[in-house]
N, C-alpha and C. Protein backbone atom coordinates (compact mmCIF):
# COMPACT_ATOMS: atom_id res chain seq x y z
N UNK A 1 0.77 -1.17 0.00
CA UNK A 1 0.00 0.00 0.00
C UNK A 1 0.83 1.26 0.00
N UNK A 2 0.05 2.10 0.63
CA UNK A 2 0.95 3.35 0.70
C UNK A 2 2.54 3.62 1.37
N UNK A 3 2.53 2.82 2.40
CA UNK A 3 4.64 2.76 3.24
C UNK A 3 4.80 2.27 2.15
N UNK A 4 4.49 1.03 1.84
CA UNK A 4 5.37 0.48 0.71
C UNK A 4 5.92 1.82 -0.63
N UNK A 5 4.61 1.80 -1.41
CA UNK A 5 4.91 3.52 -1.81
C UNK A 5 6.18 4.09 -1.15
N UNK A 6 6.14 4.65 -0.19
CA UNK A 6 6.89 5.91 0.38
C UNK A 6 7.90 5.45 0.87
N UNK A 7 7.96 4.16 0.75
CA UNK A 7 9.41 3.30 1.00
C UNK A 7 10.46 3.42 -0.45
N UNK A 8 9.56 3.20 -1.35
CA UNK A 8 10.45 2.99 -2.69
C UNK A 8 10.23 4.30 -3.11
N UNK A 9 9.76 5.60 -2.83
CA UNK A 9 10.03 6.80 -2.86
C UNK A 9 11.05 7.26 -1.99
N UNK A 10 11.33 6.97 -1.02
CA UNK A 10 12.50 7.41 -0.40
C UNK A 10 13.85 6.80 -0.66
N UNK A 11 13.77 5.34 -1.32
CA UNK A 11 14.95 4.72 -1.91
C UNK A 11 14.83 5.81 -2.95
N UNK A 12 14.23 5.89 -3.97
CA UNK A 12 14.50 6.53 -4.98
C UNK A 12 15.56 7.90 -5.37
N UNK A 13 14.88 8.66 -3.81
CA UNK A 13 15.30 9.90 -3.20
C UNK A 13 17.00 9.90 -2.49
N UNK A 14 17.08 8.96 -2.11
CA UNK A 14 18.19 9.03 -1.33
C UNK A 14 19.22 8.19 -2.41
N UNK A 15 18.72 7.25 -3.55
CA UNK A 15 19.57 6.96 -4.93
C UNK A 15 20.09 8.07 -5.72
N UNK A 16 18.86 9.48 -5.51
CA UNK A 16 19.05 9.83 -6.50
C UNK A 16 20.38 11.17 -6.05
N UNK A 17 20.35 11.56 -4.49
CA UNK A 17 21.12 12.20 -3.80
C UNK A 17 22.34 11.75 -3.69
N UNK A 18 23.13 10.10 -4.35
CA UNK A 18 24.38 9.65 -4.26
C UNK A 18 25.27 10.70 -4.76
N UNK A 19 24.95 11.45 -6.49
CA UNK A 19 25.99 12.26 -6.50
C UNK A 19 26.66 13.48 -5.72
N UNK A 20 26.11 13.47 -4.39
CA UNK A 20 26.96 14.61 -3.51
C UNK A 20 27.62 14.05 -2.83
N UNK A 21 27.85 12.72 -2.54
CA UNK A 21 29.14 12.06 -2.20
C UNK A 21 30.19 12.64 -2.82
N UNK A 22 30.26 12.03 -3.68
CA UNK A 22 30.80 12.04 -5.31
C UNK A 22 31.37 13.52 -5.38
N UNK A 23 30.08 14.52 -5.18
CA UNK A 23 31.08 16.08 -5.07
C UNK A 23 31.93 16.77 -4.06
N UNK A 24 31.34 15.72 -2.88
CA UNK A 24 32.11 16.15 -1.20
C UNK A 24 33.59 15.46 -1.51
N UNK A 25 33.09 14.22 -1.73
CA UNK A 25 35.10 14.23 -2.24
C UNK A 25 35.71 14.35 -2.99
N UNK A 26 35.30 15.10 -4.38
CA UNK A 26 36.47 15.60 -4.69
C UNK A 26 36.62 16.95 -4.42
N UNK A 27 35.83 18.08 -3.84
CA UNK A 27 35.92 19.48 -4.03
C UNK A 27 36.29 19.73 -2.22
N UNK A 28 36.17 18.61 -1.27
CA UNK A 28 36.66 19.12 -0.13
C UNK A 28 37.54 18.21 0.35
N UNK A 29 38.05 18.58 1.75
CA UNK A 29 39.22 17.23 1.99
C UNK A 29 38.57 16.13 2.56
N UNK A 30 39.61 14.89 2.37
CA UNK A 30 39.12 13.72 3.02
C UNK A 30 37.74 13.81 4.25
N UNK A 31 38.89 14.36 5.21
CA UNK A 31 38.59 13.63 6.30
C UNK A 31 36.66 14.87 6.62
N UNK A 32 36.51 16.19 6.04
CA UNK A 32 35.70 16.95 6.17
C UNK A 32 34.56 16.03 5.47
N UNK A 33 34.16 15.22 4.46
CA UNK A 33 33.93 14.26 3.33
C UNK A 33 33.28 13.48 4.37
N UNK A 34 34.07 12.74 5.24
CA UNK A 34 34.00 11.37 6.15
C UNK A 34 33.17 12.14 7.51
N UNK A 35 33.63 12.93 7.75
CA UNK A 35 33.00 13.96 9.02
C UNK A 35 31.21 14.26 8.48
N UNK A 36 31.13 14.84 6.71
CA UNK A 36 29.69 14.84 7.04
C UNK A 36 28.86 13.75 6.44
N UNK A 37 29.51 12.75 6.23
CA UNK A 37 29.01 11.27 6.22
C UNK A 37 28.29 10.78 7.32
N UNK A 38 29.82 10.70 8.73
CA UNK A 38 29.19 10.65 9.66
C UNK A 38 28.23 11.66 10.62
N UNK A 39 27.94 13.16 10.11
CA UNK A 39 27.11 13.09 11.18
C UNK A 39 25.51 12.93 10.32
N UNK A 40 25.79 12.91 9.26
CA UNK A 40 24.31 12.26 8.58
C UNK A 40 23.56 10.72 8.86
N UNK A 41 25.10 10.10 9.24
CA UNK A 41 24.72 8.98 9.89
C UNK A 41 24.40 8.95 11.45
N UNK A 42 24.47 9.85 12.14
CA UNK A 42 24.02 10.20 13.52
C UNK A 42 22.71 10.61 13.63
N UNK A 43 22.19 11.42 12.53
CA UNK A 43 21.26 12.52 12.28
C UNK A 43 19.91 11.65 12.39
N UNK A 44 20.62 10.48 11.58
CA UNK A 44 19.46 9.75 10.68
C UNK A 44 19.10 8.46 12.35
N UNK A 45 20.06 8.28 12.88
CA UNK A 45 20.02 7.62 13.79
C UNK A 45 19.30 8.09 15.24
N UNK A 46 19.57 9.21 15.29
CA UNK A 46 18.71 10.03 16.08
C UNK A 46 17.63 10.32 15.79
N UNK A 47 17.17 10.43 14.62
CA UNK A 47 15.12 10.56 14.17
C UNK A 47 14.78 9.15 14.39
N UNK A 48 15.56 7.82 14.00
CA UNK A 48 15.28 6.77 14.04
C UNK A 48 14.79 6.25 15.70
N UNK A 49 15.65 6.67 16.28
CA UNK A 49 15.57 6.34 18.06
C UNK A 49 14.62 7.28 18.84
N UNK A 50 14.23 8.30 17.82
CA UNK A 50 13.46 9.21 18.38
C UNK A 50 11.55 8.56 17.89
N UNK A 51 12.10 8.05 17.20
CA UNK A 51 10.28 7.39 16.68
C UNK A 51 10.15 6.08 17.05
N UNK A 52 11.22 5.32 18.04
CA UNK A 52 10.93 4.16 18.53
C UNK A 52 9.54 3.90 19.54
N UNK A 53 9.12 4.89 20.32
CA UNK A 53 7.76 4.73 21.12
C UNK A 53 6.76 5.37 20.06
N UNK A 54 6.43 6.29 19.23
CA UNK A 54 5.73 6.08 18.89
C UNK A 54 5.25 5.02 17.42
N UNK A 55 6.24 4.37 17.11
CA UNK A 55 6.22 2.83 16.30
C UNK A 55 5.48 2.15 17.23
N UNK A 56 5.76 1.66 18.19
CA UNK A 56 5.95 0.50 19.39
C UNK A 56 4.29 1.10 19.41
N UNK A 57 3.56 2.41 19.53
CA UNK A 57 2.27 2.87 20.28
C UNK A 57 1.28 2.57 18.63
N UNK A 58 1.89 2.96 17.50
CA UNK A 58 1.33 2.46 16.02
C UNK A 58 1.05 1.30 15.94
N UNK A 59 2.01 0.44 16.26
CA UNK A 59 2.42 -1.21 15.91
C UNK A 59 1.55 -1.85 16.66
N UNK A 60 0.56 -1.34 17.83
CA UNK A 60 -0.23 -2.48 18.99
C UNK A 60 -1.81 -2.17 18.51
C-alpha cells in the first residue's frame, strides 16, 4: 500500500542524492567528506531512536 509507496520513494530519493558524495570528495578534503558522512549517519540515527515509542504505540 501506501509505506510500501513511500518506501520505494525514499529509496529513490536518497539513490538519487548519491551524486553529492561524489562532489564532497572531490571538491573538499578527506577527512571533512567522512565527518559529514558521519554526522548524517548520527542525524538519521537520532530521528530513528526518536520514533521508537511512537512505532511501538502504532504497531499495537
Amino acid at each position: 500500500g501506501i509505506m510500501q509507496g513511500a518506501w520505494l520513494a525514499a529509496t529513490a530519493v536518497g539513490n538519487s542524492l548519491l551524486f553529492i558524495g561524489g562532489i564532497l570528495y572531490t571538491y573538499v578534503p578527506l577527512w571533512a567528506c567522512w565527518l559529514v558522512f558521519a554526522v548524517a549517519c548520527a542525524l538519521s540515527m537520532i530521528v530513528m531512536l526518536s520514533m521508537i515509542k511512537w512505532l511501538e504505540r502504532v504497531a499495537r
